[in-house]
C-alpha atoms as a PDB file:
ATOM      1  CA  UNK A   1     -43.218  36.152 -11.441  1.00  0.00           C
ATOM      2  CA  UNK A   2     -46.997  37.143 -10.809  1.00  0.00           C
ATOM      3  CA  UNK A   3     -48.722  37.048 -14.621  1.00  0.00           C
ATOM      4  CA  UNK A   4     -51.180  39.660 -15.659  1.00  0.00           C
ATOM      5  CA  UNK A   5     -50.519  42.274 -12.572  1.00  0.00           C
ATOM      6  CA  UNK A   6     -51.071  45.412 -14.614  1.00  0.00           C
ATOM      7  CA  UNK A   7     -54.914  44.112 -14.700  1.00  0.00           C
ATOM      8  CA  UNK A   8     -57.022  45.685 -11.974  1.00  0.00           C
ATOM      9  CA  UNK A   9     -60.602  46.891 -11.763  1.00  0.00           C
ATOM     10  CA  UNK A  10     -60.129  50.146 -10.196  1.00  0.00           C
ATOM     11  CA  UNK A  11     -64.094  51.271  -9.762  1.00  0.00           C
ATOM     12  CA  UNK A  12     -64.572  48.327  -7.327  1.00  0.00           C
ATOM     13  CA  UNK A  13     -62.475  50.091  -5.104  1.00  0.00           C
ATOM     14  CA  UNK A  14     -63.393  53.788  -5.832  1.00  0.00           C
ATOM     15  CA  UNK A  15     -60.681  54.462  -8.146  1.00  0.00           C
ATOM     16  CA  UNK A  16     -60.082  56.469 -10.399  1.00  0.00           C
ATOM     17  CA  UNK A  17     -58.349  54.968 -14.394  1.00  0.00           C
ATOM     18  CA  UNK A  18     -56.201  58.045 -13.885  1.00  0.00           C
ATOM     19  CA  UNK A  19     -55.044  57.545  -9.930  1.00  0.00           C
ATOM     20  CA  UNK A  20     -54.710  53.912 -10.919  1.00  0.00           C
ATOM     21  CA  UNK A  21     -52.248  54.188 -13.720  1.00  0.00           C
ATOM     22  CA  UNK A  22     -50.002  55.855 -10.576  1.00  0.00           C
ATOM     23  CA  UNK A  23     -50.632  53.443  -8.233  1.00  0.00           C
ATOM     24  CA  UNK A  24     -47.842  50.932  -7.943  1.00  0.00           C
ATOM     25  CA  UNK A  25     -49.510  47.358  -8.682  1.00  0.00           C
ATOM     26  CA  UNK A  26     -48.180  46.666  -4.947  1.00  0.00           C
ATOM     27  CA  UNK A  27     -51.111  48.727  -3.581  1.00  0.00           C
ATOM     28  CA  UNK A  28     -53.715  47.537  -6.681  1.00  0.00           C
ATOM     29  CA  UNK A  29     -52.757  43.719  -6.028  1.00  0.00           C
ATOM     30  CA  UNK A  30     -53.005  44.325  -2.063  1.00  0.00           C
ATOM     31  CA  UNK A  31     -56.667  45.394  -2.152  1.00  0.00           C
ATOM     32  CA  UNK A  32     -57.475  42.727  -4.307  1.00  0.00           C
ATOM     33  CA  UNK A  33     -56.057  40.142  -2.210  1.00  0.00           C
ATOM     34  CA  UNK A  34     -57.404  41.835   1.444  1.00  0.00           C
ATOM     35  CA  UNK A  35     -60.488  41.803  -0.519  1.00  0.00           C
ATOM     36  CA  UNK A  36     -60.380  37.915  -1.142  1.00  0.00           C
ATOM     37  CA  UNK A  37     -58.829  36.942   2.584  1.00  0.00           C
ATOM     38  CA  UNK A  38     -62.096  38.742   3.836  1.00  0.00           C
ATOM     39  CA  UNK A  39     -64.374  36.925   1.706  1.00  0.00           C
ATOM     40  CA  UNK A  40     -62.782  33.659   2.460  1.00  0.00           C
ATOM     41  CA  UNK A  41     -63.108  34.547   6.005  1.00  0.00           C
ATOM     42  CA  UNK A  42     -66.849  35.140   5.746  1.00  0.00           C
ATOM     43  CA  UNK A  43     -65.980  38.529   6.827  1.00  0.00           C
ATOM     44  CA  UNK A  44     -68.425  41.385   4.980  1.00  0.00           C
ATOM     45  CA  UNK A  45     -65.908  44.172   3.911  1.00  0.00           C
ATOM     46  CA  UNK A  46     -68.671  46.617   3.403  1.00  0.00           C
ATOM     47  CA  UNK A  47     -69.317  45.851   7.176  1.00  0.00           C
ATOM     48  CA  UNK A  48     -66.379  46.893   9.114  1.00  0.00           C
ATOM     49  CA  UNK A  49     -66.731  50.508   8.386  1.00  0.00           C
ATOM     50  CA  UNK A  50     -65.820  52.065  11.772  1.00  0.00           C
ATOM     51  CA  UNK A  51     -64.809  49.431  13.332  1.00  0.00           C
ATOM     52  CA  UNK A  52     -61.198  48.687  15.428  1.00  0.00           C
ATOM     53  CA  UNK A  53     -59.617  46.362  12.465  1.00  0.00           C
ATOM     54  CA  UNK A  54     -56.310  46.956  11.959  1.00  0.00           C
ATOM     55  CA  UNK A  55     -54.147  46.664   9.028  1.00  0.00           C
ATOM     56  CA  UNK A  56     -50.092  45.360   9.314  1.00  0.00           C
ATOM     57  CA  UNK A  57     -48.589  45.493   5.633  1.00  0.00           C
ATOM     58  CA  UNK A  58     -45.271  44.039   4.983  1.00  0.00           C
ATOM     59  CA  UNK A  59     -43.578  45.889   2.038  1.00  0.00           C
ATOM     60  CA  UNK A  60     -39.929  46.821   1.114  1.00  0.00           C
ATOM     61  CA  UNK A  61     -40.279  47.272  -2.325  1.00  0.00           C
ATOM     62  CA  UNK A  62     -40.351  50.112  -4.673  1.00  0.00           C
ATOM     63  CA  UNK A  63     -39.783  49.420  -7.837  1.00  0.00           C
ATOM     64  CA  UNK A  64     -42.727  50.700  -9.789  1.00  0.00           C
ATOM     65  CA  UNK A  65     -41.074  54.560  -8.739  1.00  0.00           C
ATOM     66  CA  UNK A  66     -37.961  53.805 -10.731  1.00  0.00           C
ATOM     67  CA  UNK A  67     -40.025  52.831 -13.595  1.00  0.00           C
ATOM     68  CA  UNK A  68     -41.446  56.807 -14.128  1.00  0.00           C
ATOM     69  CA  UNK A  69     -39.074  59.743 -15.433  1.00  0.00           C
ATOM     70  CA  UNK A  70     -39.267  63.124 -16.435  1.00  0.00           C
ATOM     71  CA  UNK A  71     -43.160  64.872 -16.495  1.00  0.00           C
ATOM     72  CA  UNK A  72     -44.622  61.441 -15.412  1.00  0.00           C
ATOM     73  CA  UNK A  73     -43.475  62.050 -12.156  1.00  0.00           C
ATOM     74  CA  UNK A  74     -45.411  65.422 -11.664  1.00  0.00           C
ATOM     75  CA  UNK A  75     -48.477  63.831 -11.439  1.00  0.00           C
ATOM     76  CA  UNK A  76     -50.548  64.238  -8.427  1.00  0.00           C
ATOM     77  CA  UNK A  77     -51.122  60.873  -7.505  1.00  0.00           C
ATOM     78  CA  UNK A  78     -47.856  59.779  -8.396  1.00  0.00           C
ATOM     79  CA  UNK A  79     -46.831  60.478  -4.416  1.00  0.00           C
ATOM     80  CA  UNK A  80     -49.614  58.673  -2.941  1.00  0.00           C
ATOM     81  CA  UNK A  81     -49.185  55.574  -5.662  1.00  0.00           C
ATOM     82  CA  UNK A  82     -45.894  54.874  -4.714  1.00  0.00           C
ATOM     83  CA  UNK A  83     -45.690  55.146  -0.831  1.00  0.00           C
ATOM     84  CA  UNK A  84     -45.273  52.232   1.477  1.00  0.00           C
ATOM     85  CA  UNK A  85     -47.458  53.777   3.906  1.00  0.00           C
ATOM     86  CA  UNK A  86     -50.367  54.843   1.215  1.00  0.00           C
ATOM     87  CA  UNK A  87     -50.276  50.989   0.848  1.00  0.00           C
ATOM     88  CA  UNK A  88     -51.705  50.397   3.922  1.00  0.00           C
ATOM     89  CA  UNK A  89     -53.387  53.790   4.264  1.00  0.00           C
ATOM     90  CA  UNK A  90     -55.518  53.018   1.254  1.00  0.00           C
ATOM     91  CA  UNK A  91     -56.862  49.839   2.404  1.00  0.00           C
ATOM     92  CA  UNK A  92     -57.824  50.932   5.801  1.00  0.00           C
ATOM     93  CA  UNK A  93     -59.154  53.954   4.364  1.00  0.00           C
ATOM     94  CA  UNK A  94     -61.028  51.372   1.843  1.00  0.00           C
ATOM     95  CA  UNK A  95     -62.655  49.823   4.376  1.00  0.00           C
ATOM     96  CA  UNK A  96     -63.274  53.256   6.491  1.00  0.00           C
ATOM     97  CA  UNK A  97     -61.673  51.296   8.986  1.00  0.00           C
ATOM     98  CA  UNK A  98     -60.538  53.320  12.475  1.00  0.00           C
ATOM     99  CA  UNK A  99     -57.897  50.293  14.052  1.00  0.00           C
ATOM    100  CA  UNK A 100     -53.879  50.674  13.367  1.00  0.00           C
ATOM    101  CA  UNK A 101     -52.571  51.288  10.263  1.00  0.00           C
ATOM    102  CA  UNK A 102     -49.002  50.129   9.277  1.00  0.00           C
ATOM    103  CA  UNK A 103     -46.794  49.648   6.681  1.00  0.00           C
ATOM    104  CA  UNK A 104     -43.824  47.610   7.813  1.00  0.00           C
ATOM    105  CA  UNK A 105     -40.608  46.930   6.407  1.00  0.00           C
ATOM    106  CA  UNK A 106     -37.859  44.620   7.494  1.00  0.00           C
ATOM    107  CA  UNK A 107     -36.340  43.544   4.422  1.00  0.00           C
ATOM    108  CA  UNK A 108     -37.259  39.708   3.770  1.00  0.00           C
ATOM    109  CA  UNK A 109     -39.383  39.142   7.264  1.00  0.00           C
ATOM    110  CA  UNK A 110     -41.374  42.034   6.633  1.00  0.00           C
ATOM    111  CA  UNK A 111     -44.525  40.007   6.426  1.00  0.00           C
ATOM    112  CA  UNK A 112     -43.721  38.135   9.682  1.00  0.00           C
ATOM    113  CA  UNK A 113     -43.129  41.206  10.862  1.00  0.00           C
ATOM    114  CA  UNK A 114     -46.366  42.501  10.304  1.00  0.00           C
ATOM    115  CA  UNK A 115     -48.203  39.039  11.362  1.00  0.00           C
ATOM    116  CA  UNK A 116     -45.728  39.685  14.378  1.00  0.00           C
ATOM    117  CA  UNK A 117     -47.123  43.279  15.452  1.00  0.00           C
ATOM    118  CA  UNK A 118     -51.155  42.060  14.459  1.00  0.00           C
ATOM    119  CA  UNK A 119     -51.040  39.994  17.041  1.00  0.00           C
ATOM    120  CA  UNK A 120     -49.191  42.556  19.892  1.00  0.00           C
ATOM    121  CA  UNK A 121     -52.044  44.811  18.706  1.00  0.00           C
ATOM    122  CA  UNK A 122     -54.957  41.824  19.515  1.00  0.00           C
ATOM    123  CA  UNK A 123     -53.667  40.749  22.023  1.00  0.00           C
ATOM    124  CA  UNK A 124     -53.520  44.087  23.783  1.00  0.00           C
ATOM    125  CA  UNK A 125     -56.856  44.981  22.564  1.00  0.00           C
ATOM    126  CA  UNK A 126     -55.789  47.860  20.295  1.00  0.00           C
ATOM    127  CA  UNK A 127     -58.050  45.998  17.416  1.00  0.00           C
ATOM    128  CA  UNK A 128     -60.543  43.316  17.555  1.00  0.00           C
ATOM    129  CA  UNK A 129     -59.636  41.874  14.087  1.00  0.00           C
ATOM    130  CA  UNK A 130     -56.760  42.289  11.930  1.00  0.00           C
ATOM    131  CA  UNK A 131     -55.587  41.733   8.297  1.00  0.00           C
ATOM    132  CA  UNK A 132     -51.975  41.048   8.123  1.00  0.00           C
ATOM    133  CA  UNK A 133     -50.004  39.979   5.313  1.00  0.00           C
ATOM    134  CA  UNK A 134     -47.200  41.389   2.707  1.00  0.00           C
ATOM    135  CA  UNK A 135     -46.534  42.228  -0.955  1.00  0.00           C
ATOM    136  CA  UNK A 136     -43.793  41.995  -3.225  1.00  0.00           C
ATOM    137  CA  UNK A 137     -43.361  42.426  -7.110  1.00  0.00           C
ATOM    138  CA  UNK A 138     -40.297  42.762  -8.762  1.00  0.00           C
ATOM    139  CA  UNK A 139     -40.659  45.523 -11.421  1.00  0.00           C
ATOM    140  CA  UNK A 140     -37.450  46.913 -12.335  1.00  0.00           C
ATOM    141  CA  UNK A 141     -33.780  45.256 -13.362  1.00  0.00           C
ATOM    142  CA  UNK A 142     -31.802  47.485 -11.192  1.00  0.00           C
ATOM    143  CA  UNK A 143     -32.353  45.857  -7.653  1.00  0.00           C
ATOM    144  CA  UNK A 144     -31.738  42.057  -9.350  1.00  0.00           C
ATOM    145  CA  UNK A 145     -28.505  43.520 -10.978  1.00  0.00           C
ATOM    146  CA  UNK A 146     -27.536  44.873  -7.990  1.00  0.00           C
ATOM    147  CA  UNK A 147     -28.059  41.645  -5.738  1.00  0.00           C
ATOM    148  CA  UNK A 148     -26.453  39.672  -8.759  1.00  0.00           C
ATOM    149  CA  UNK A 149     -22.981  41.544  -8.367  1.00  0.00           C
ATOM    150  CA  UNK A 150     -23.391  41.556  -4.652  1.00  0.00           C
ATOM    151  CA  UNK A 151     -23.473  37.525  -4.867  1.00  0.00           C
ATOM    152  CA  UNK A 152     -26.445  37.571  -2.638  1.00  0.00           C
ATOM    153  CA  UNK A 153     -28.707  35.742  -4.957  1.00  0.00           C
ATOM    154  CA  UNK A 154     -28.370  31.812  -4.942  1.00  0.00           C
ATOM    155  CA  UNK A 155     -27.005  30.854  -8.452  1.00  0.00           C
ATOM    156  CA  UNK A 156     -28.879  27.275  -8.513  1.00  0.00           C
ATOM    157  CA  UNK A 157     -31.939  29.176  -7.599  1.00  0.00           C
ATOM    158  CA  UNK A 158     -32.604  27.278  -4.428  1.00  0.00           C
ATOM    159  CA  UNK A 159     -32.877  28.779  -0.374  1.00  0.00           C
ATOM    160  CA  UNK A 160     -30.615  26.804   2.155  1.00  0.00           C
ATOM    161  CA  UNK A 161     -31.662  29.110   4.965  1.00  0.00           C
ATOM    162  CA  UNK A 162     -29.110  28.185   7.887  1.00  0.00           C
ATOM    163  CA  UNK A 163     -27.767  25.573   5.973  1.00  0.00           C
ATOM    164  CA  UNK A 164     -23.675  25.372   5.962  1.00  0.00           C
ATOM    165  CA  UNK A 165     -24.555  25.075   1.926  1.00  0.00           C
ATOM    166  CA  UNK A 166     -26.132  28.008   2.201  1.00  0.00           C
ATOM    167  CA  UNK A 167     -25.344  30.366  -1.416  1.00  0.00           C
ATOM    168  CA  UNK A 168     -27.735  33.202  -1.778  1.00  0.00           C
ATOM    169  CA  UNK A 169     -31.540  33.894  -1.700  1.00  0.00           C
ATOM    170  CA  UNK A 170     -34.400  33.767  -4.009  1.00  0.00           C
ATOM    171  CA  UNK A 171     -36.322  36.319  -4.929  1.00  0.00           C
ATOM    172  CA  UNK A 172     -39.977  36.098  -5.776  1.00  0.00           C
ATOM    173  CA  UNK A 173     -43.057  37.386  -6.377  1.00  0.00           C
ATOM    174  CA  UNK A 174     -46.348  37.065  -4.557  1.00  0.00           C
ATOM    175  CA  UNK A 175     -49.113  38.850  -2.140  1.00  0.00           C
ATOM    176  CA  UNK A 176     -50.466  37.236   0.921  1.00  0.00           C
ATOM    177  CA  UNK A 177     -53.196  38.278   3.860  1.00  0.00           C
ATOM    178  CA  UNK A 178     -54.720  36.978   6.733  1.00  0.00           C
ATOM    179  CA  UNK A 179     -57.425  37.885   8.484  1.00  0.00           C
ATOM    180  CA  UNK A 180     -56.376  37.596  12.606  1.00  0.00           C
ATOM    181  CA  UNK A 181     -58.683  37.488  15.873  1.00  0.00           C
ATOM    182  CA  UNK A 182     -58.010  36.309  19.113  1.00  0.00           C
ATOM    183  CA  UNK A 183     -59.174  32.670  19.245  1.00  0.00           C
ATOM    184  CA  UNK A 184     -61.921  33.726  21.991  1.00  0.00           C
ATOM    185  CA  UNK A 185     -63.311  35.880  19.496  1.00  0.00           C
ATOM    186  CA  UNK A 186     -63.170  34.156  16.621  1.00  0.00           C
ATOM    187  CA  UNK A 187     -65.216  31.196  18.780  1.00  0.00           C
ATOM    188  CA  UNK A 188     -67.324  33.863  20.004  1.00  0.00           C
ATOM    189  CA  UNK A 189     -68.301  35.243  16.671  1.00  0.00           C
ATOM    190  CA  UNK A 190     -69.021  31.643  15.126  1.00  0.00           C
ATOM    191  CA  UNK A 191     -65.727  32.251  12.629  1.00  0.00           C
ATOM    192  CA  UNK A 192     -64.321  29.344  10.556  1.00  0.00           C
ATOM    193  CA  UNK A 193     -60.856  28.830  12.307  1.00  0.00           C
ATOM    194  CA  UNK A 194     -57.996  27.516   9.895  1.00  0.00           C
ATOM    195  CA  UNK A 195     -55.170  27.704  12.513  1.00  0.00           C
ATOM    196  CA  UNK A 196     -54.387  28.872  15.640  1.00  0.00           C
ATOM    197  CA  UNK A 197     -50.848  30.923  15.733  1.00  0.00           C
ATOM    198  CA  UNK A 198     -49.261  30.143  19.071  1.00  0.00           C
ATOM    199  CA  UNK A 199     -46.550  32.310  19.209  1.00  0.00           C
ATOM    200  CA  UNK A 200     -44.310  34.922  17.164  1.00  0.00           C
ATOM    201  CA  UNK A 201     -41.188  36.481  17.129  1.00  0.00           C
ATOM    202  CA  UNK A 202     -39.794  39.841  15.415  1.00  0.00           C
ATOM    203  CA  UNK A 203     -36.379  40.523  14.040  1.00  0.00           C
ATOM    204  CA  UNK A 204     -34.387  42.006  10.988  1.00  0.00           C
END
């Protein structure tokens, strides 16, 4: 589990204390970290206003909706804080960015997923850069308890993916984005190159 992720400095990013209280800390720890991958990459976020960068979100999780009852749930921003899609929305908007915008969701690959569809969309030339990543915080019982008596959760606490030992899955916590060109461009534009992704695949 992710310490401290109720802690977020909402006027960086044009928020409102009120709207942020709504806002799942899926969307609050998402900025934060898009923030960071575009510093890291040298990229200025203030300067891609307009521009054709797309955003590819995984995110399947919804916990933070389950936690409100009753009134709470009338606020206004209580619709927009807790939708997959406003997760995305909200950073592109952020960045008054004008590329693809999506929220993607297939279960545990969702991130892949979204790496997956980044680089369909550069590669076609639907965006010239891309941030592609995925968030996940677990912030309710139910779902656990629910995995638990389904026996889908590995009891040691370990993954054997395609192993005949195979038990269960682990669940975690964590938030992770990358920011994507096309190797041309990033040589072109003088970027710091960490790796070069040869190929991808998409499934659920």
């Amino acid at each position: 589990f992710i310490r401290d992720v109720d802690q977020f400095d909402p006027g960086f990013f044009g928020i409102a204390p009120r709207e942020a209280d709504a806002m799942d800390p899926q969307q609050r720890l998402l900025l934060e970290v898009s923030w960071e991958a575009l510093e890291h990459a040298g990229v200025a976020g203030d300067g891609l206003a307009n521009s054709e960068t797309g955003i590819f979100i995984g995110i399947s999780n919804s916990d933070y909706a389950r936690l409100g009852n009753g009134a709470a749930m009338l606020d206004p921003y209580v619709g927009t804080g807790t939708s997959s899609s406003i997760a995305a929305g909200r950073l592109s908007y952020f960045l008054g960015l004008n590329g693809p915008c999506l929220a993607v969701d297939t279960a545990c690959s969702s991130s892949l997923g979204a790496v997956h569809l980044a680089m369909q969309n550069l590669r076609d030339g639907e965006c010239r850069t891309a941030l592609a990543g995925g968030v996940n915080l677990i912030l309710h019982p139910a779902s656990m308890i629910a995995l638990s008596k389904l026996r889908a959760l590995s009891p040691d606490g370990v993954c054997r993916t395609f192993d005949d030992a195979a038990d269960g899955y682990v669940r975690g916590e964590g938030c992770g984005v990358g920011v994507l060109k096309r190797l041309a461009d990033a040589v072109a534009d003088g970027d710091r190159v960490l790796a070069v992704l040869r190929g991808s695949a998409i499934n659920h």
